[in-house]
Protein backbone atom coordinates (compact mmCIF):
# COMPACT_ATOMS: atom_id res chain seq x y z
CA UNK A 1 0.00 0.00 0.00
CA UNK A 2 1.32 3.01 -1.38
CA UNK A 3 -0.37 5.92 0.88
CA UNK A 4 0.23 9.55 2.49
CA UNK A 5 -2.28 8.51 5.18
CA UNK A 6 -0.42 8.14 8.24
CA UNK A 7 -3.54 6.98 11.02
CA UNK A 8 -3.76 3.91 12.45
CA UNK A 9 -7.35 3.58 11.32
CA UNK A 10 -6.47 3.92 7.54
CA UNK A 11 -4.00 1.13 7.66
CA UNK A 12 -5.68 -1.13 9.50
CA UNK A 13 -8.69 -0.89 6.97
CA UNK A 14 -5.65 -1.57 4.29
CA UNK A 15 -4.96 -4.59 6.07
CA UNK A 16 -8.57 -5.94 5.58
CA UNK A 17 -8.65 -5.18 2.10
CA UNK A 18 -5.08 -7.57 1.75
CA UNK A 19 -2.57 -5.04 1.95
CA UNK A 20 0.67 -6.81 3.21
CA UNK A 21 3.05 -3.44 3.84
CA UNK A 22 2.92 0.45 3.65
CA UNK A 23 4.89 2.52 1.81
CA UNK A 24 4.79 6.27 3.04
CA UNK A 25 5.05 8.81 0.08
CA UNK A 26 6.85 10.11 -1.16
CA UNK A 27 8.80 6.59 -2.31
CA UNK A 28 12.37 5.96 -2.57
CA UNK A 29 13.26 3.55 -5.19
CA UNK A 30 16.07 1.97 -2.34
CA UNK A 31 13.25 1.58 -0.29
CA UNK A 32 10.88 0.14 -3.11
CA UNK A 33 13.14 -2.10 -4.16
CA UNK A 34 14.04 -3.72 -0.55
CA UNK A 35 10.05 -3.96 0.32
CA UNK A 36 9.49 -5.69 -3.14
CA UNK A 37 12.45 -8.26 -2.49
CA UNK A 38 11.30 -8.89 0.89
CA UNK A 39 7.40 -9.50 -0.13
CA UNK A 40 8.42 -11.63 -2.65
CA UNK A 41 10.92 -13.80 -0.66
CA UNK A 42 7.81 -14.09 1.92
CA UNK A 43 5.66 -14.83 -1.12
CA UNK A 44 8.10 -17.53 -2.09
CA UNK A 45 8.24 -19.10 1.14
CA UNK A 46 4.70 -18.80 1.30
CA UNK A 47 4.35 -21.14 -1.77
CA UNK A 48 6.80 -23.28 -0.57
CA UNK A 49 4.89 -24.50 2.31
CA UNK A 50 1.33 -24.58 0.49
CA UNK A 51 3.05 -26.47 -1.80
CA UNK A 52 4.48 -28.56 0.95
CA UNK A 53 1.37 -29.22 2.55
CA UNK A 54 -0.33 -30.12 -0.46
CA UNK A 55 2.76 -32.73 -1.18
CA UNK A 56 2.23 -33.82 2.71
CA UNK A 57 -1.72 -34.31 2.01
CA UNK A 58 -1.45 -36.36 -0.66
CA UNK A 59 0.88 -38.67 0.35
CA UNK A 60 -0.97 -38.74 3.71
CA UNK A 61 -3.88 -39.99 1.58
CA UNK A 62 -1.91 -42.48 -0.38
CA UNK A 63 -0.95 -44.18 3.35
CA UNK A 64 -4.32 -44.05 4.40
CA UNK A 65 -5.52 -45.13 1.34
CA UNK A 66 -2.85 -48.53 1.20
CA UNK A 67 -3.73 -48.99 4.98
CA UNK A 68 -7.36 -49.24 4.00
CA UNK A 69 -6.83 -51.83 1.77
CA UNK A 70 -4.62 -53.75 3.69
CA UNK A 71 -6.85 -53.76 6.46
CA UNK A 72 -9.85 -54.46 4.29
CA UNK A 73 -7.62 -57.69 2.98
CA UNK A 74 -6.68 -58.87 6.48
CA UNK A 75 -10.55 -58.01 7.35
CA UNK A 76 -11.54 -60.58 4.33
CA UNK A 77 -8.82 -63.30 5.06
CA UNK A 78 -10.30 -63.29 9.07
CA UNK A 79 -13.81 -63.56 7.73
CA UNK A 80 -12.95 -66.69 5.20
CA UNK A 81 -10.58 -68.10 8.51
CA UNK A 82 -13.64 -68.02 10.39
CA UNK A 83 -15.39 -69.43 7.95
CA UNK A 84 -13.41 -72.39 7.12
CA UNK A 85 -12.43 -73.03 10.87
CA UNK A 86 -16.75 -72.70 11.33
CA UNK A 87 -17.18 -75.18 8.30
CA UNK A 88 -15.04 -77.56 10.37
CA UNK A 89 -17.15 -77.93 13.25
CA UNK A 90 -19.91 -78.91 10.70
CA UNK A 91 -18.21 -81.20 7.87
CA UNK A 92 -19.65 -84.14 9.23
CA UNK A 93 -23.31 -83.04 8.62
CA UNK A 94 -23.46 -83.88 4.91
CA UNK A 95 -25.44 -81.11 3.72
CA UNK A 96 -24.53 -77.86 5.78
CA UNK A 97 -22.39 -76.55 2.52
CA UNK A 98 -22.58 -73.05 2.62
CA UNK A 99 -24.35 -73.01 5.26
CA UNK A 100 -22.05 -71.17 7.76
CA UNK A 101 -21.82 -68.01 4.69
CA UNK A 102 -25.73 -67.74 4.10
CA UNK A 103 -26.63 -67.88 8.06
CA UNK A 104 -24.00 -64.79 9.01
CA UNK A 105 -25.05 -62.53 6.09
CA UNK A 106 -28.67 -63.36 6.78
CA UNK A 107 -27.46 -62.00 10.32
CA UNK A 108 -26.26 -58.98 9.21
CA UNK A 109 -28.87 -57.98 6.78
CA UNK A 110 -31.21 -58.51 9.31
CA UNK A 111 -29.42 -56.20 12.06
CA UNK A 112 -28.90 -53.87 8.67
CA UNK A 113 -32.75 -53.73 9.14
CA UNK A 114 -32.72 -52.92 12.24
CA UNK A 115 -30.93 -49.96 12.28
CA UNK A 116 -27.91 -51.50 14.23
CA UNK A 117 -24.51 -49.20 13.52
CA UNK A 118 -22.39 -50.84 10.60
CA UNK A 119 -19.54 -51.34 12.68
CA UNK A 120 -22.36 -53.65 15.19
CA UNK A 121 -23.22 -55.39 11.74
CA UNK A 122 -19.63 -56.30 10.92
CA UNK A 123 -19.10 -57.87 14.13
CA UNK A 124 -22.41 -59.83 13.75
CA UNK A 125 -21.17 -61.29 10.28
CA UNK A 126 -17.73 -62.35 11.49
CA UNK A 127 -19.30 -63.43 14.68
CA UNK A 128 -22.53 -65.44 13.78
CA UNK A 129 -20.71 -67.54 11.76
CA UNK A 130 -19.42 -69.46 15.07
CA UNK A 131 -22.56 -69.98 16.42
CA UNK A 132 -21.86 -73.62 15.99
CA UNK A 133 -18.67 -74.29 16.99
CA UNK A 134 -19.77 -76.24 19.66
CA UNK A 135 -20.76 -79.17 17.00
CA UNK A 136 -17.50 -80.18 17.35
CA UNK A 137 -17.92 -81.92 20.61
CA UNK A 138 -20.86 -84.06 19.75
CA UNK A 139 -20.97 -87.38 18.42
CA UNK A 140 -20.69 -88.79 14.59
CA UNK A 141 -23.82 -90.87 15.15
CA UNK A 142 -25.67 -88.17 16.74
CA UNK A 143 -24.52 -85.52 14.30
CA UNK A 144 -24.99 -87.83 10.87
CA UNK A 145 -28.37 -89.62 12.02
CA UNK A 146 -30.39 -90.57 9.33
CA UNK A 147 -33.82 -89.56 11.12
CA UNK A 148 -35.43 -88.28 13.88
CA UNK A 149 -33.54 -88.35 17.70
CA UNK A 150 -34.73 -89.53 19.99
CA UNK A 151 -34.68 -88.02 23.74
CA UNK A 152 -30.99 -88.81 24.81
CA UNK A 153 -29.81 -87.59 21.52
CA UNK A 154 -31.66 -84.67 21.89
CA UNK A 155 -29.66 -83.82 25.03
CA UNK A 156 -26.93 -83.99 23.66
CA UNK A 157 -27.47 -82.52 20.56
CA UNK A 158 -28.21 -79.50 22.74
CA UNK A 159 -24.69 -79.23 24.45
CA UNK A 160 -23.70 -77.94 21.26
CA UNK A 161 -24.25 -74.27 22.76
CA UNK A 162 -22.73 -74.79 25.87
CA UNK A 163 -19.60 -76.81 24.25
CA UNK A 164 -19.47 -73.80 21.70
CA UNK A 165 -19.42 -71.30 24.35
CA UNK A 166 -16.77 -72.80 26.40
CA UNK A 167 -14.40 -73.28 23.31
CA UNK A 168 -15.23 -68.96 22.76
CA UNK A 169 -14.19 -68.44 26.04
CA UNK A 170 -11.41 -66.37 27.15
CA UNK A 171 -10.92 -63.80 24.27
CA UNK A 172 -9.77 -60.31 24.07
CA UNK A 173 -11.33 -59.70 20.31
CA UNK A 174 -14.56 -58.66 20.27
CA UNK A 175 -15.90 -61.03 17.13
CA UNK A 176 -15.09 -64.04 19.69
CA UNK A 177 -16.86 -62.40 22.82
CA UNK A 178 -20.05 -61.94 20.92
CA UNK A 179 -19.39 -65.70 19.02
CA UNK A 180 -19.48 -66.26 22.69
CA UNK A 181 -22.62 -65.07 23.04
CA UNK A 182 -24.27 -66.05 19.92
CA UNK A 183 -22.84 -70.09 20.74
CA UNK A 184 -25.06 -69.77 23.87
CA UNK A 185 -28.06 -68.02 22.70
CA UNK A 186 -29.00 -68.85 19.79
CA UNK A 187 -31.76 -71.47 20.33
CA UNK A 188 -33.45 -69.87 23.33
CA UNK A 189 -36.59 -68.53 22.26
CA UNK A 190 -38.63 -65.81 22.96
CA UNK A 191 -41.18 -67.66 24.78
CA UNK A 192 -39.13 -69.48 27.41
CA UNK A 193 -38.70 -72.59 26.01
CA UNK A 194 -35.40 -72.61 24.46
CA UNK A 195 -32.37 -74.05 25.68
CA UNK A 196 -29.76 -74.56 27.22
CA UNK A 197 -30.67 -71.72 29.69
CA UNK A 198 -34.52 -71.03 28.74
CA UNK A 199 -34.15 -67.38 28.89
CA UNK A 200 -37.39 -65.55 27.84
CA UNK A 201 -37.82 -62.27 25.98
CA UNK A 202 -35.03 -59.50 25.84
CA UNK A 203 -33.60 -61.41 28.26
CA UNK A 204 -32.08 -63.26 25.52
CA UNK A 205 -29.28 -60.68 23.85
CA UNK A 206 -30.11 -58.96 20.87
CA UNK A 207 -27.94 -60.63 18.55
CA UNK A 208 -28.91 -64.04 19.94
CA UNK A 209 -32.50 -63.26 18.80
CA UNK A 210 -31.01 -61.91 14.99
CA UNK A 211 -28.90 -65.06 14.40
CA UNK A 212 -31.91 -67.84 15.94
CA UNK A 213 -34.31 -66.43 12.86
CA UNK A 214 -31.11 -66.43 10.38
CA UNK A 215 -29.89 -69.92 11.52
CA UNK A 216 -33.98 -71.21 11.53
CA UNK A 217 -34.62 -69.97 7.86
CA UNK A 218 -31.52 -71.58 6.46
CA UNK A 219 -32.07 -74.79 8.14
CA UNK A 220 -35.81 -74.83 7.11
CA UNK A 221 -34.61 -74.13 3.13
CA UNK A 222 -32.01 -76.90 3.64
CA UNK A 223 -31.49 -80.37 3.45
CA UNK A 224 -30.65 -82.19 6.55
CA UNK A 225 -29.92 -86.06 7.22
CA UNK A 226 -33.32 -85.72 9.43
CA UNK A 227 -35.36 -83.76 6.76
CA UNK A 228 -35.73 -82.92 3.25
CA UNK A 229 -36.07 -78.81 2.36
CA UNK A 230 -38.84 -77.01 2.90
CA UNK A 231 -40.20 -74.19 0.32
CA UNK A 232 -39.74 -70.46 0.67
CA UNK A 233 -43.12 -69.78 0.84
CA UNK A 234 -43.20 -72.76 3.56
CA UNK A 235 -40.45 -71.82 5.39
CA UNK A 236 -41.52 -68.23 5.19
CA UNK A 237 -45.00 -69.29 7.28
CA UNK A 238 -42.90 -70.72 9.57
CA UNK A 239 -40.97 -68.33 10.60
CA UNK A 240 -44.32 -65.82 10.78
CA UNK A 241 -46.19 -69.05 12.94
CA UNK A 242 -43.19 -68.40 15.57
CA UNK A 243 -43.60 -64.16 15.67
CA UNK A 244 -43.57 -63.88 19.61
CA UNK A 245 -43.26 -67.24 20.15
CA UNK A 246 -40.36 -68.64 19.02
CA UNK A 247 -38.84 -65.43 17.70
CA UNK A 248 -38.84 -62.02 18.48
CA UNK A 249 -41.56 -59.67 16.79
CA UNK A 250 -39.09 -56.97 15.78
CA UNK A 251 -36.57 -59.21 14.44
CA UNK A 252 -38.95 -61.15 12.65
CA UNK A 253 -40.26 -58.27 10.97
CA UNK A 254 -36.81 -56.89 10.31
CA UNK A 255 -36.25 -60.44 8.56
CA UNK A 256 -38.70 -59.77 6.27
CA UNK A 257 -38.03 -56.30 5.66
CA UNK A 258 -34.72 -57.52 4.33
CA UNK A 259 -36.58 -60.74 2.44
CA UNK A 260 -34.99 -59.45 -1.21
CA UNK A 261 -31.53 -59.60 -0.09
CA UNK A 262 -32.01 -62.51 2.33
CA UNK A 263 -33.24 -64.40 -1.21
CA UNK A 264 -30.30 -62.63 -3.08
CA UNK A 265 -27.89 -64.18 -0.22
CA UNK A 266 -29.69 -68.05 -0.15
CA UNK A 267 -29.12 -67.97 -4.36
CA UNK A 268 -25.21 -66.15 -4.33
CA UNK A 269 -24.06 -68.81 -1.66
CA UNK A 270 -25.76 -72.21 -2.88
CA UNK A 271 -24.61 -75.71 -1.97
CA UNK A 272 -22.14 -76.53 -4.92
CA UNK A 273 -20.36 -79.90 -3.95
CA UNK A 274 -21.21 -82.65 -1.10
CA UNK A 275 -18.59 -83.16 1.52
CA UNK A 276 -16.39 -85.49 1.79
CA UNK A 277 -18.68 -87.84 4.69
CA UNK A 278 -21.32 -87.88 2.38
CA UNK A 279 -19.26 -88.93 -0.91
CA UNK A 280 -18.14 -91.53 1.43
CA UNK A 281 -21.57 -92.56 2.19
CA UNK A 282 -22.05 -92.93 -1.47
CA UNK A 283 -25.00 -90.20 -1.45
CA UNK A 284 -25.75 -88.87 -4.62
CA UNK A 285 -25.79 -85.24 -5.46
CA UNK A 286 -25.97 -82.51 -7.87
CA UNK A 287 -22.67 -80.92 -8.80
């Protein structure tokens, strides 16, 4: 600013309007010259560090972005980890397939549904996926029957929660703690009359009541030693039979709030290949 206006109030309104010095007339060139240099050497280092920001921003987005993707790939290795080590626990039951993959994203569409937070969801997918871990600890015969079982079997087909629950036991991540959970909850029902601890109502935790109406809907729609599968539709009238009985009202209705991408899940993960039990059984199957 170039002025004969000496008052503070003038330059300070110069300042506002971007003014960066004063020069008092009338101008030396001596002077000139030094307040030019010295406005462009601040200009310069002014540059400098927008410039070096900008260089700092990007390649602080480059790390976040590789550290995203990493993260998402070691997020999608533990989820297929879980779901082979999940798939073990259930090999011997000839016609579980896919099984483990269709019941834990039925989970988390459902909690999707129900408004849960997406970080919540996550941990229901990896997590509902051991919900029978403890099949481990029962039987061949009990597991492979061909038929109904009868009421000493049925005991202790039942440990399965309680066996699952103590093998989830102990862990700092919080995917195991609410496997944990899931293990031990996910056949009570609503009404009381589940098992192993017959807890009624909320009592029974949230995610509990999301993976029982998942793991139901995919066991209805699939074949079992004991049964052959049951429609959509049939399976569907089911599920609405046990609204406040067996399952819990909201979650039911979430279920079918979500019924397009439930059917979108059941047809993207389909039984492709019998295991290796049945094969040995000689079963015949569709590949």
């Amino acid at each position: 600013m170039v002025t004969a206006l000496q008052d503070v109030e003038s330059r300070i309104r110069a300042l506002e309007a971007g003014a960066n010095d004063f020069l008092s007339k009338p101008v030396g060139k001596t002077d000139l010259r030094a307040r030019v240099s010295s406005s462009l050497q601040v200009k310069a280092y002014n540059d400098h560090m927008r410039g070096y920001h900008k260089k700092l921003e990007a390649e602080v987005a480059k790390k976040t972005e590789e550290l995203r993707h990493a993260y998402e790939k070691i997020k999608t290795s533990s989820l297929e980890i879980i779901y082979c080590l999940s798939r073990a626990s259930e090999y011997k039951d000839e016609d579980t397939g896919a099984h483990v993959k269709r019941m834990s994203n039925y989970s988390a569409a459902i909690a999707r549904q129900l408004g849960l937070h997406k970080d919540i969801v996550e941990t229901i997918l990896y997590a509902s996926a051991m919900h029978d871990a403890g099949k481990i600890g029962i039987p061949d015969n009990i597991i492979m029957k061909q038929g109904k079982l009868d009421s000493d079997e049925w005991e202790i087909i039942k440990q399965h929660t309680t066996i699952g629950g103590e093998i989830l036991s102990g862990s700092d991540s919080e995917f195991i703690k609410l496997a944990k959970i899931i293990a031990l909850t996910h056949h009570e029902k609503w009404d009381g009359s589940g098992y192993p601890n017959n807890l009624l109502g909320t009592a029974i935790p949230l995610e509990g009541r999301i993976t029982a109406i998942a793991d139901a809907f995919d066991a209805l729609t699939s074949k079992r030693p004991y049964k052959e599968p049951f429609t959509i539709e049939e399976s569907f009238r089911i599920i609405r039979e046990g609204r406040a009985i067996h399952f819990d009202s909201e979650v039911v209705d979430a279920f079918f709030s979500a019924e397009r991408e439930i059917l979108s899940i059941r047809e993207t993960f389909k039984d492709q290949r019998p295991s290796l039990f049945a094969l040995m059984r000689g079963t015949e199957f569709q590949v």
